[in-house]
C-alpha atoms as a PDB file:
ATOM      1  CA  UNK A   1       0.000   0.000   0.000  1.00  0.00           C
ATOM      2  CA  UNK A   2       1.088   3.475  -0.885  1.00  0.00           C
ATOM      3  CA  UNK A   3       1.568   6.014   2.182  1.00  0.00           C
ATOM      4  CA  UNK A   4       0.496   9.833   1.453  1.00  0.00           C
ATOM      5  CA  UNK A   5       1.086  12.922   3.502  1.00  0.00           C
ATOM      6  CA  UNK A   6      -0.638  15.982   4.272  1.00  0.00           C
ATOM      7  CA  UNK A   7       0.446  19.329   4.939  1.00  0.00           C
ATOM      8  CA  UNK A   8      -1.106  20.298   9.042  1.00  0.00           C
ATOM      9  CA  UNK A   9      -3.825  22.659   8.705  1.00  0.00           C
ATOM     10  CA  UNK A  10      -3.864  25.394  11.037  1.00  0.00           C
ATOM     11  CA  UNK A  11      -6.003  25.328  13.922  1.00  0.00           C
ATOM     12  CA  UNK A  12      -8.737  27.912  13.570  1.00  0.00           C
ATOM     13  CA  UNK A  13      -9.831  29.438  16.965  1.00  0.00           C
ATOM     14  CA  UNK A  14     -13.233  31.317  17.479  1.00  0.00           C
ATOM     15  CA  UNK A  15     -13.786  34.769  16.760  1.00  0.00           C
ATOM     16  CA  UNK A  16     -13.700  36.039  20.806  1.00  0.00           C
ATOM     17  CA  UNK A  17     -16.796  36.675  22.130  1.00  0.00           C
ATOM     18  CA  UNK A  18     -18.027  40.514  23.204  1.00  0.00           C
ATOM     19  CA  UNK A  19     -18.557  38.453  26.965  1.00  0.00           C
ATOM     20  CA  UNK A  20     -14.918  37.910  27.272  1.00  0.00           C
ATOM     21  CA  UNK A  21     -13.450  39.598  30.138  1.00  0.00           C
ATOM     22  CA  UNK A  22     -11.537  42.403  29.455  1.00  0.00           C
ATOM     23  CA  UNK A  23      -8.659  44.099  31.434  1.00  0.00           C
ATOM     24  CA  UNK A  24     -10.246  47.251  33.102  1.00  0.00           C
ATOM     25  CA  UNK A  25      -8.729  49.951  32.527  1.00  0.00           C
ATOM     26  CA  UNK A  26      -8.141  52.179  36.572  1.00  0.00           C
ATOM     27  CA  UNK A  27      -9.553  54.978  36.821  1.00  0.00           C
ATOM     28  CA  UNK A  28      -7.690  58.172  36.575  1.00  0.00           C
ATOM     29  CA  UNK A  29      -7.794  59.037  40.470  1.00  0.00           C
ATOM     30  CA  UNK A  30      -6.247  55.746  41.145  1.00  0.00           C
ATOM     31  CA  UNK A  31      -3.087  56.321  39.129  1.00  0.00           C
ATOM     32  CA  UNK A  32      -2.445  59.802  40.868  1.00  0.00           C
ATOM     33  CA  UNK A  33      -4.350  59.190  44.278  1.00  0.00           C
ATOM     34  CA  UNK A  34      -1.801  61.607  45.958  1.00  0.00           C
ATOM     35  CA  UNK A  35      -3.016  64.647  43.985  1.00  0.00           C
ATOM     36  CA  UNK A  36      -6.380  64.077  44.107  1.00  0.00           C
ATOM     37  CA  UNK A  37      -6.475  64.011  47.101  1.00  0.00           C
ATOM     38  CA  UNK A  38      -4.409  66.915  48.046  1.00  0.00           C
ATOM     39  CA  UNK A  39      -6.766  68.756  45.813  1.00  0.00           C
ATOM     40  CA  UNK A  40      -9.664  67.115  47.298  1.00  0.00           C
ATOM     41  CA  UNK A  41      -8.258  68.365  50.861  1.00  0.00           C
ATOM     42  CA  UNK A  42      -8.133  71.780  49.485  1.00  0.00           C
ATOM     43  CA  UNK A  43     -11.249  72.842  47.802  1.00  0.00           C
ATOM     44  CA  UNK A  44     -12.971  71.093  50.745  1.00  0.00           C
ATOM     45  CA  UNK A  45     -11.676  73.654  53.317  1.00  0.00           C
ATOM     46  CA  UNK A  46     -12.431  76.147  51.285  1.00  0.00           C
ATOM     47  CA  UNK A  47     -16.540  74.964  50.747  1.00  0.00           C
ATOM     48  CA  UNK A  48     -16.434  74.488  54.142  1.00  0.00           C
ATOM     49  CA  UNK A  49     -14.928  77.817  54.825  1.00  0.00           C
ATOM     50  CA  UNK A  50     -17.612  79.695  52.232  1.00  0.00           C
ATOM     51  CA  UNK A  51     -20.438  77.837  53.952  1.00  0.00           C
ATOM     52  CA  UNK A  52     -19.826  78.789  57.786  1.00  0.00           C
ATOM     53  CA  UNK A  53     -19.594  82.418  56.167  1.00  0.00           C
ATOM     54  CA  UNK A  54     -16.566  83.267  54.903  1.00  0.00           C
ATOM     55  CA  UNK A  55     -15.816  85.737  51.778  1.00  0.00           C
ATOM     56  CA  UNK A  56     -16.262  83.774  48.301  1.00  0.00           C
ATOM     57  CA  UNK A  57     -13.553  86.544  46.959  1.00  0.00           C
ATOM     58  CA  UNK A  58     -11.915  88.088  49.452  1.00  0.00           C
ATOM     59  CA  UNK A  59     -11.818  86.295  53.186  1.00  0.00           C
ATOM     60  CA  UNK A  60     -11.519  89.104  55.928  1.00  0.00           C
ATOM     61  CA  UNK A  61      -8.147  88.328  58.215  1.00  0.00           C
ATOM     62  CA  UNK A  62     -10.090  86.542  61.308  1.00  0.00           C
ATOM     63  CA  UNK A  63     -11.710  84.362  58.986  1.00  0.00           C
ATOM     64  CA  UNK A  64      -8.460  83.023  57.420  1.00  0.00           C
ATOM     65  CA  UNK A  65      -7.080  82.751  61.049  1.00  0.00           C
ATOM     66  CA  UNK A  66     -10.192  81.018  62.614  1.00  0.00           C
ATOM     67  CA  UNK A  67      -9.596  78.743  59.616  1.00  0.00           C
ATOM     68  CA  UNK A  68      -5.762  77.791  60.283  1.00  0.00           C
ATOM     69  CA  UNK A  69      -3.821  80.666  58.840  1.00  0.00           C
ATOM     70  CA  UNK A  70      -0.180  81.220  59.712  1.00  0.00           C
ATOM     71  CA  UNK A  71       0.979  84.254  61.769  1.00  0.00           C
ATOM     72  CA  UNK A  72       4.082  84.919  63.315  1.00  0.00           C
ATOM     73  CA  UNK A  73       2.803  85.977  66.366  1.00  0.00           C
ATOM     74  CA  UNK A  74       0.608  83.238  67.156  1.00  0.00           C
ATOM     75  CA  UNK A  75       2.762  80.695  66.359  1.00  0.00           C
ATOM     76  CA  UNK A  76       6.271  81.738  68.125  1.00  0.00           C
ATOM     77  CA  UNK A  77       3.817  83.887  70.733  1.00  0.00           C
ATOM     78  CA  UNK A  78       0.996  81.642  71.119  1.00  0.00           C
ATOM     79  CA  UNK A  79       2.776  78.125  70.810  1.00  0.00           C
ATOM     80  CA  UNK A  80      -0.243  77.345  67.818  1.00  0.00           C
ATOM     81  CA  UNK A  81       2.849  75.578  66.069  1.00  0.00           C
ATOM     82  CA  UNK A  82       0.198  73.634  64.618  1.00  0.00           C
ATOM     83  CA  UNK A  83      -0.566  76.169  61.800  1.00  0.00           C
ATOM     84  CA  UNK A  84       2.635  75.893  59.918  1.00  0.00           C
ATOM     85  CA  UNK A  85       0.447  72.600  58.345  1.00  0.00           C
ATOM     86  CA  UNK A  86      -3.068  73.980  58.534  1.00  0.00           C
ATOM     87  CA  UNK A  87      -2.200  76.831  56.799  1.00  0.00           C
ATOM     88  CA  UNK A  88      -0.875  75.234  53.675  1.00  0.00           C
ATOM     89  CA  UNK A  89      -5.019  74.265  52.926  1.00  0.00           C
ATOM     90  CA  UNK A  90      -6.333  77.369  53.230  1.00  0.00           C
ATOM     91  CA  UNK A  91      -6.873  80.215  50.773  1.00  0.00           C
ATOM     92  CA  UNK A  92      -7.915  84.117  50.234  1.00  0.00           C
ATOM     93  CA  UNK A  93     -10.744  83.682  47.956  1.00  0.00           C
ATOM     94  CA  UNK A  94     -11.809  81.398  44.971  1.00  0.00           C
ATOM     95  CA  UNK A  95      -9.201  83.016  42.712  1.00  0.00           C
ATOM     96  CA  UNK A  96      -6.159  81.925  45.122  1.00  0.00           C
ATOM     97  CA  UNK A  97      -7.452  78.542  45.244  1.00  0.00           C
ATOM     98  CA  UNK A  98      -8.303  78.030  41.425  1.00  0.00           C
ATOM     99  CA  UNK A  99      -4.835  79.036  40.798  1.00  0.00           C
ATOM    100  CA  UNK A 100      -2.820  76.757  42.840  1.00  0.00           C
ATOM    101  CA  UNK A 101      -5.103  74.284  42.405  1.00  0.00           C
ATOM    102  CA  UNK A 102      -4.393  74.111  38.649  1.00  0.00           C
ATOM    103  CA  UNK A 103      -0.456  74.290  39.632  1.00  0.00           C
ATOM    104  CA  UNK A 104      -0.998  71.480  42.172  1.00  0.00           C
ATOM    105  CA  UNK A 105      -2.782  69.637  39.401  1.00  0.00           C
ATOM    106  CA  UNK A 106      -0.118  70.021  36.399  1.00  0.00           C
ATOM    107  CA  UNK A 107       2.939  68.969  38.892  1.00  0.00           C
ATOM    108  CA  UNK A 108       1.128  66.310  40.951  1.00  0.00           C
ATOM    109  CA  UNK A 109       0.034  64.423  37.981  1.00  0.00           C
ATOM    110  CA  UNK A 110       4.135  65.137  36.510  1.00  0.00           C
ATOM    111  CA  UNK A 111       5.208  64.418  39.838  1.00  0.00           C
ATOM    112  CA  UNK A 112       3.515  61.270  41.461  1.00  0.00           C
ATOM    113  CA  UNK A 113       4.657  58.658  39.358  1.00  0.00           C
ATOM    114  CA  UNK A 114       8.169  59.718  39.626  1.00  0.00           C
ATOM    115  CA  UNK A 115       7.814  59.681  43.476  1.00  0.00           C
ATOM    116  CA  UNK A 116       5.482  57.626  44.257  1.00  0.00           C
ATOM    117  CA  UNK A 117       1.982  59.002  46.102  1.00  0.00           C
ATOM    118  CA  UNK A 118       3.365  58.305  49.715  1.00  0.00           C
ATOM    119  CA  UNK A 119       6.525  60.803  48.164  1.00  0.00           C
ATOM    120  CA  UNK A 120       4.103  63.640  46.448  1.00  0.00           C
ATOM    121  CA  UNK A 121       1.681  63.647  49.981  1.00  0.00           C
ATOM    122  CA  UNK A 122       5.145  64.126  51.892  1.00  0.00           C
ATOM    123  CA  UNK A 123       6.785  66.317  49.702  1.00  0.00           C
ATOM    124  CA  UNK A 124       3.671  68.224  49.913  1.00  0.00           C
ATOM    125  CA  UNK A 125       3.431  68.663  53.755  1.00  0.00           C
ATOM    126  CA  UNK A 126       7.253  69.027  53.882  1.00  0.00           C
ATOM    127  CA  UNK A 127       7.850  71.682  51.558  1.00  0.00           C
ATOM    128  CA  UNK A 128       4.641  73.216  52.463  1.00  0.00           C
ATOM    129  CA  UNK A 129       6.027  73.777  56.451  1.00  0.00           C
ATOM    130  CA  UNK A 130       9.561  74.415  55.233  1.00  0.00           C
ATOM    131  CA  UNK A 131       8.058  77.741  53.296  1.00  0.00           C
ATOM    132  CA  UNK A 132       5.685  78.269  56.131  1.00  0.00           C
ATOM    133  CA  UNK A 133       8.347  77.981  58.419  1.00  0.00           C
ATOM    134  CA  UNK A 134      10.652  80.375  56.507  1.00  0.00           C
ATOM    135  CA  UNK A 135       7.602  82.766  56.566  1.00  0.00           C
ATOM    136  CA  UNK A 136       7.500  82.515  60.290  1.00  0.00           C
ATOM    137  CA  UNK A 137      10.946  83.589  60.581  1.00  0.00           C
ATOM    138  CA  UNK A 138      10.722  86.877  57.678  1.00  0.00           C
ATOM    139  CA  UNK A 139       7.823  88.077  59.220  1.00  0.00           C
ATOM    140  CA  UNK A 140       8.905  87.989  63.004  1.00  0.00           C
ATOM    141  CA  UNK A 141      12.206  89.974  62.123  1.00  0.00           C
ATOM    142  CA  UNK A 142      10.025  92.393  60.196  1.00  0.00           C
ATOM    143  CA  UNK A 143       7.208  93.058  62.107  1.00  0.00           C
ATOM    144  CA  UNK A 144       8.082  92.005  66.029  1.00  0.00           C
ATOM    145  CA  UNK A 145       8.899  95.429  67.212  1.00  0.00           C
ATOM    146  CA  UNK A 146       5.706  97.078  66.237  1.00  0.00           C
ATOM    147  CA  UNK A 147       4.215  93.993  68.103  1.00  0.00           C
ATOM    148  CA  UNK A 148       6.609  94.844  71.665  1.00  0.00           C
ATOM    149  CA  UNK A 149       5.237  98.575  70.754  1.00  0.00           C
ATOM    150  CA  UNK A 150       1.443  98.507  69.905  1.00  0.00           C
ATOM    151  CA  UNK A 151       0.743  94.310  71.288  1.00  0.00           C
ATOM    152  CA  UNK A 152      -1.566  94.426  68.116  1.00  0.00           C
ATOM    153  CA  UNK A 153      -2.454  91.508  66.530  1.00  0.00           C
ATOM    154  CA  UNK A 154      -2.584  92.573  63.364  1.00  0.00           C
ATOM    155  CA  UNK A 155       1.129  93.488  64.013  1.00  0.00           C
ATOM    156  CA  UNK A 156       2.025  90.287  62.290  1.00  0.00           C
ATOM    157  CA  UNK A 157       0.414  89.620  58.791  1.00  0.00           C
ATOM    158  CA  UNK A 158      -1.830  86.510  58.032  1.00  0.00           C
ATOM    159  CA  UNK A 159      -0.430  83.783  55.362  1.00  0.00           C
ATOM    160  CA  UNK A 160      -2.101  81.528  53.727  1.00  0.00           C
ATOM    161  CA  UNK A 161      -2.166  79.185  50.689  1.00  0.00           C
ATOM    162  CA  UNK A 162      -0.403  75.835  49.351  1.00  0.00           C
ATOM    163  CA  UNK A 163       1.543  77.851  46.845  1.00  0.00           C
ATOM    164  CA  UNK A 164       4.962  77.182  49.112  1.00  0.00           C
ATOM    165  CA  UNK A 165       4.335  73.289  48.448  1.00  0.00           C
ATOM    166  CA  UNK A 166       3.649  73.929  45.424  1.00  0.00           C
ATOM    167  CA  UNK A 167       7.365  75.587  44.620  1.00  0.00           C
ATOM    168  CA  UNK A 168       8.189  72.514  46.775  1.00  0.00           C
ATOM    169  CA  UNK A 169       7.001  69.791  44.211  1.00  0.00           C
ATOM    170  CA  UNK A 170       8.662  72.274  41.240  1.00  0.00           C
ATOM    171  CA  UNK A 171      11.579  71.795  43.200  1.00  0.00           C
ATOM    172  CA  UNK A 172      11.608  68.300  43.581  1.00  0.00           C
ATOM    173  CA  UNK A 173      10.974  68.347  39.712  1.00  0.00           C
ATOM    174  CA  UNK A 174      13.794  70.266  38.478  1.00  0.00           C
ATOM    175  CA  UNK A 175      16.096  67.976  40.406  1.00  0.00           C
ATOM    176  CA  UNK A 176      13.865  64.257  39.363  1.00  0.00           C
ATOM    177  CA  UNK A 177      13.836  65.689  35.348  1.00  0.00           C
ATOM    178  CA  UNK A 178      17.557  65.404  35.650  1.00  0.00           C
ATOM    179  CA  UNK A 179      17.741  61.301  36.268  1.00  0.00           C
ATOM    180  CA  UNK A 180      19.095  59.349  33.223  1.00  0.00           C
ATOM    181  CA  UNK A 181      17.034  56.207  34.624  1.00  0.00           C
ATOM    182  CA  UNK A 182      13.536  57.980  32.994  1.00  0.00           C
ATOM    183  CA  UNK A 183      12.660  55.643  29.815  1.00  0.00           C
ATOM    184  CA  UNK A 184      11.726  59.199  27.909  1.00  0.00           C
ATOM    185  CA  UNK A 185      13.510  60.289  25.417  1.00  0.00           C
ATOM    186  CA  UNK A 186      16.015  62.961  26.415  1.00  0.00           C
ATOM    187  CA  UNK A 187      15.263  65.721  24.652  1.00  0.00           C
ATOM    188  CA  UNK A 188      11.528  65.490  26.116  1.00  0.00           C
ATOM    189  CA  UNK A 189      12.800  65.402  29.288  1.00  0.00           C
ATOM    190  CA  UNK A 190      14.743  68.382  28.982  1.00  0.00           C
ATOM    191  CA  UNK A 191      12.084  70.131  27.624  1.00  0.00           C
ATOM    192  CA  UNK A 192      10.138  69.208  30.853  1.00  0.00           C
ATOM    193  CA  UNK A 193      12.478  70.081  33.133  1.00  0.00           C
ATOM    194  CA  UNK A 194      13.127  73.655  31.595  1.00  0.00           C
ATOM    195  CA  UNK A 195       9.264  74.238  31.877  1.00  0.00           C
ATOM    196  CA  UNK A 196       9.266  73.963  35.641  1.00  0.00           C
ATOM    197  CA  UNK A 197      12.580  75.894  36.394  1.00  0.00           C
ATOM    198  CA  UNK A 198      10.673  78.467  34.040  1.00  0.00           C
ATOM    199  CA  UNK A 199       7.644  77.865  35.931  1.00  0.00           C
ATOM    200  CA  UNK A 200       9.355  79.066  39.125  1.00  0.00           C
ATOM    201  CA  UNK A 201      11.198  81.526  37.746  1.00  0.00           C
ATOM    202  CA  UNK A 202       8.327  83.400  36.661  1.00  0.00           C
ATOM    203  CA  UNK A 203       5.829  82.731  39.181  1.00  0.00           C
ATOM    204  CA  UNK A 204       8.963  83.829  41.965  1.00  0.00           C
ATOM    205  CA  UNK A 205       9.076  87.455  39.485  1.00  0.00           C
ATOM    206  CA  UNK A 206       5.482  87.889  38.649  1.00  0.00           C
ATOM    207  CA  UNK A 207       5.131  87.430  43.091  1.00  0.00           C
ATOM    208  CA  UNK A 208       8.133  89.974  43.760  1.00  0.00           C
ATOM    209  CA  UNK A 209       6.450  92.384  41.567  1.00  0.00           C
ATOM    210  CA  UNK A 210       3.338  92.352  42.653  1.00  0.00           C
ATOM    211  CA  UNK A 211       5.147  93.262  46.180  1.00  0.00           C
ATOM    212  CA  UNK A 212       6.641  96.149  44.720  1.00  0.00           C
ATOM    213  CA  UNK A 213       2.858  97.591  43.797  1.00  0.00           C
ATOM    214  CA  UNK A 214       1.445  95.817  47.222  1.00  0.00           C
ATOM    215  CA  UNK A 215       1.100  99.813  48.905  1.00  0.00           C
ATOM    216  CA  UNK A 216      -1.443 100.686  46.042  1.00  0.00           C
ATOM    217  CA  UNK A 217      -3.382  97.614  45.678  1.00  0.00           C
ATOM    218  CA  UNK A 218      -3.467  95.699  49.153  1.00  0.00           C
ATOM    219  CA  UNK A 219      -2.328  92.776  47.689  1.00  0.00           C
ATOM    220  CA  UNK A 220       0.862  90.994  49.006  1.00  0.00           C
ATOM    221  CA  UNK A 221       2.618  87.337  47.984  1.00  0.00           C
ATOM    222  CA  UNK A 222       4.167  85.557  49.961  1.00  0.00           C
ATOM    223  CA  UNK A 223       7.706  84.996  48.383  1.00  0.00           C
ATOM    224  CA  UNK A 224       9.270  83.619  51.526  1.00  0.00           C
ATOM    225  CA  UNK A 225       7.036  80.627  51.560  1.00  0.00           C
ATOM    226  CA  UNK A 226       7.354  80.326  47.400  1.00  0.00           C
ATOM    227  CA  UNK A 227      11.612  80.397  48.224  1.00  0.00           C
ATOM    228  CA  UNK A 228      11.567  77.693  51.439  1.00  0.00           C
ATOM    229  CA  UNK A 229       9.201  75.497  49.782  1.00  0.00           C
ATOM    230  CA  UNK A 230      11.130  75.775  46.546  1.00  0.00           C
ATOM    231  CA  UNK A 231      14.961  75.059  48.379  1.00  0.00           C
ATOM    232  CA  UNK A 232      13.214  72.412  50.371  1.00  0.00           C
ATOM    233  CA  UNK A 233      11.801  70.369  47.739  1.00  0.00           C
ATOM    234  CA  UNK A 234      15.441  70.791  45.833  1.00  0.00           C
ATOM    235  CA  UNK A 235      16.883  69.687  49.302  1.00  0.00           C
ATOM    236  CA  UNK A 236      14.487  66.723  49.336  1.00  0.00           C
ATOM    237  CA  UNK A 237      15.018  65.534  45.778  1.00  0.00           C
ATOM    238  CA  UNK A 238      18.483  64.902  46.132  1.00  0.00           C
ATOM    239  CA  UNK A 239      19.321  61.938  47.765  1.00  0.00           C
ATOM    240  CA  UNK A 240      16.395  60.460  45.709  1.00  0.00           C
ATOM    241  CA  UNK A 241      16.208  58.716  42.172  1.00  0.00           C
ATOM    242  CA  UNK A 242      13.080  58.617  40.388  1.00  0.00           C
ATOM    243  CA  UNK A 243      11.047  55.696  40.584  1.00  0.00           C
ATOM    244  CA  UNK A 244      10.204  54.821  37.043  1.00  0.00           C
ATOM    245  CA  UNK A 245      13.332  52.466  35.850  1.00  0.00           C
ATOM    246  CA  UNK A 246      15.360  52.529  39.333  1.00  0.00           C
ATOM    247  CA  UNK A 247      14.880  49.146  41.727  1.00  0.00           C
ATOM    248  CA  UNK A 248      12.099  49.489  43.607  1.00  0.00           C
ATOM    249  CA  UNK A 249      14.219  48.377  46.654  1.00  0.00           C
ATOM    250  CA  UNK A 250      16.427  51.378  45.957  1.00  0.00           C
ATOM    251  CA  UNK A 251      14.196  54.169  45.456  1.00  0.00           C
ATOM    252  CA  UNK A 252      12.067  53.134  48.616  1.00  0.00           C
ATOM    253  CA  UNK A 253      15.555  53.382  50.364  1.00  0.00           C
ATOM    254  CA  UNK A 254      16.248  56.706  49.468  1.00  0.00           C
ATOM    255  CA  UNK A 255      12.765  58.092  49.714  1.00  0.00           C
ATOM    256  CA  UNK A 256      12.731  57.222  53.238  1.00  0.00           C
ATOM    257  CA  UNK A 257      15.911  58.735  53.427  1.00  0.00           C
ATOM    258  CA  UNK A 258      14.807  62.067  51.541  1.00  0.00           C
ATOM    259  CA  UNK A 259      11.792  61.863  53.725  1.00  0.00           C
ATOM    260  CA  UNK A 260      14.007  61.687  57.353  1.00  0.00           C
ATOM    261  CA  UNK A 261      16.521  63.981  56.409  1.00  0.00           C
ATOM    262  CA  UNK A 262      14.176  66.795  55.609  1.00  0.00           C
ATOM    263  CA  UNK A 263      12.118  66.177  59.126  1.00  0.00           C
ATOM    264  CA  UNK A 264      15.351  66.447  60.818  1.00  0.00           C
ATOM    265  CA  UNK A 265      16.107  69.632  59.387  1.00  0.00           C
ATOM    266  CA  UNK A 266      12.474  71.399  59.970  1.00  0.00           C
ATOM    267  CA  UNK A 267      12.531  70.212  63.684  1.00  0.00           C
ATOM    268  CA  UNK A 268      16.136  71.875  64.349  1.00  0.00           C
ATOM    269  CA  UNK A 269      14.698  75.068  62.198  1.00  0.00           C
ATOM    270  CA  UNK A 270      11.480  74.847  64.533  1.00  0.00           C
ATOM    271  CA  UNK A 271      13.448  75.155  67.720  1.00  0.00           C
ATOM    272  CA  UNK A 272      15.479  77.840  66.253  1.00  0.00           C
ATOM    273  CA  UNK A 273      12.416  80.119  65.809  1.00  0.00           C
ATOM    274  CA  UNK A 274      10.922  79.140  69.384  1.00  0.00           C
ATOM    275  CA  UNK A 275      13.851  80.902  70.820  1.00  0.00           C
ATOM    276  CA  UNK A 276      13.399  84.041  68.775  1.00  0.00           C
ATOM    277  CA  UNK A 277      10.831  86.114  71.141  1.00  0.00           C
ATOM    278  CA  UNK A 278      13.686  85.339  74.198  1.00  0.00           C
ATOM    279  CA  UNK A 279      16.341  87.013  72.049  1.00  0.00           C
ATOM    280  CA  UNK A 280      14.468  90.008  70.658  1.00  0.00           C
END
């Protein structure tokens, strides 16, 4: 008998069905939890500010300080060391808010998954003291002895805002944008990274001028925050590496690091300004 053979036919599989599973795709607040949330924090404080009564537009002084406002006086006076943080979610007025908000927005979302959410939350609160902090200190040197002369409270001006974290994330930016480890082509990266250091630059300008007019309109920025939340987040990006294309073990290494080192520092800064009213 003769043998024959046949060339295999491929197997032929079933069009897929439209009740296949399919891999869901997460939601956008779950890839950048970190700045949602911040966000979240922020407009919430200032609903719940508008609805017990305070100013949509412009928020009279006691209302920002019954809300958590920073003040020189109260704080190295008073002991309320407590609204160094506070004062970091509150703002003077819708337009304040809507614009950091949309900053927070841009960098968070740039920012997160280099850092991680646990990073951007403590870069936030970090930063955001470390300018609060450096506030503290401006505004005691330049206002304390018309507080020893008058005991006024409104010696000491009222600050308020998350714009100093905000500098702090652009900070921590500038130095992240740098890493060789991000699988982005260079020459996108650069152009990131020169966006945020113009960011700064002109936000830091536009704030220093609008100082300069402050006698005729009433309106005064904060620049000592913007500049301590700024060096902070510089100081707090250095030890680190970003996490996209570093070990995992690494990075969570040197976050923890970032994140110690920069406590350390505000605590020893903190007990240097609680000695300030016994040396004046």
């Amino acid at each position: 008998m003769g043998s024959y053979s046949s060339t295999p036919q491929p197997e032929v599989l079933p069009p897929a069905s439209d009740d296949a599973p399919r891999r869901r795709r997460r939601p956008a607040w779950a890839e950048s939890p970190a700045t949602y949330l911040l966000v979240g924090v922020n407009c919430a404080v200032f609903l719940a500010m508008v609805a017990r009564g305070s100013s949509v537009w412009m928020p009279t002084t006691d209302q920002l300080m019954g809300w958590g406002a920073n003040n020189a006086g109260n704080v190295l006076l008073g002991g309320e060391w407590w609204r160094i943080v506070t004062a970091m979610f509150v703002h003077v007025g819708i337009l304040h808010l809507a614009t950091n908000m949309w900053c927070l927005w841009n960098l968070g979302l740039l920012a997160e998954p280099l850092m991680d959410s646990f990073g951007l939350f403590a870069l936030y609160i970090l930063t955001g003291a470390a300018g609060n902090l450096l506030s503290t200190l401006w505004n005691w040197y330049k206002f304390h002895e018309m507080w020893y002369r008058f005991h006024d409270p409104g010696s000491f001006p009222a600050g308020a805002g998350a714009s100093g974290a905000v500098f702090g994330i652009a900070g921590a930016l500038i130095v992240l944008l740098k890493s060789r480890q991000l699988p982005v082509p260079p020459q996108e990266v650069r152009k990131l990274r020169k966006s945020v250091i113009y960011f700064a630059a002109i936000n830091l300008v536009i704030g220093l001028s609008v100082n300069f007019g402050s006698g005729f309109t009433g309106v005064a920025v904060d620049n000592s925050a913007h500049i301590g939340g700024c060096l902070c987040g510089l100081l707090f990006a250095a030890p680190m590496i970003p996490r996209i294309g570093s070990q995992r073990g690494e990075f969570q290494f040197k976050l923890r690091l970032s994140v110690a080192m920069v406590v350390f520092l505000l605590v020893l800064f903190g007990f240097f300004l609680a000695q300030l009213p016994a040396r004046s």
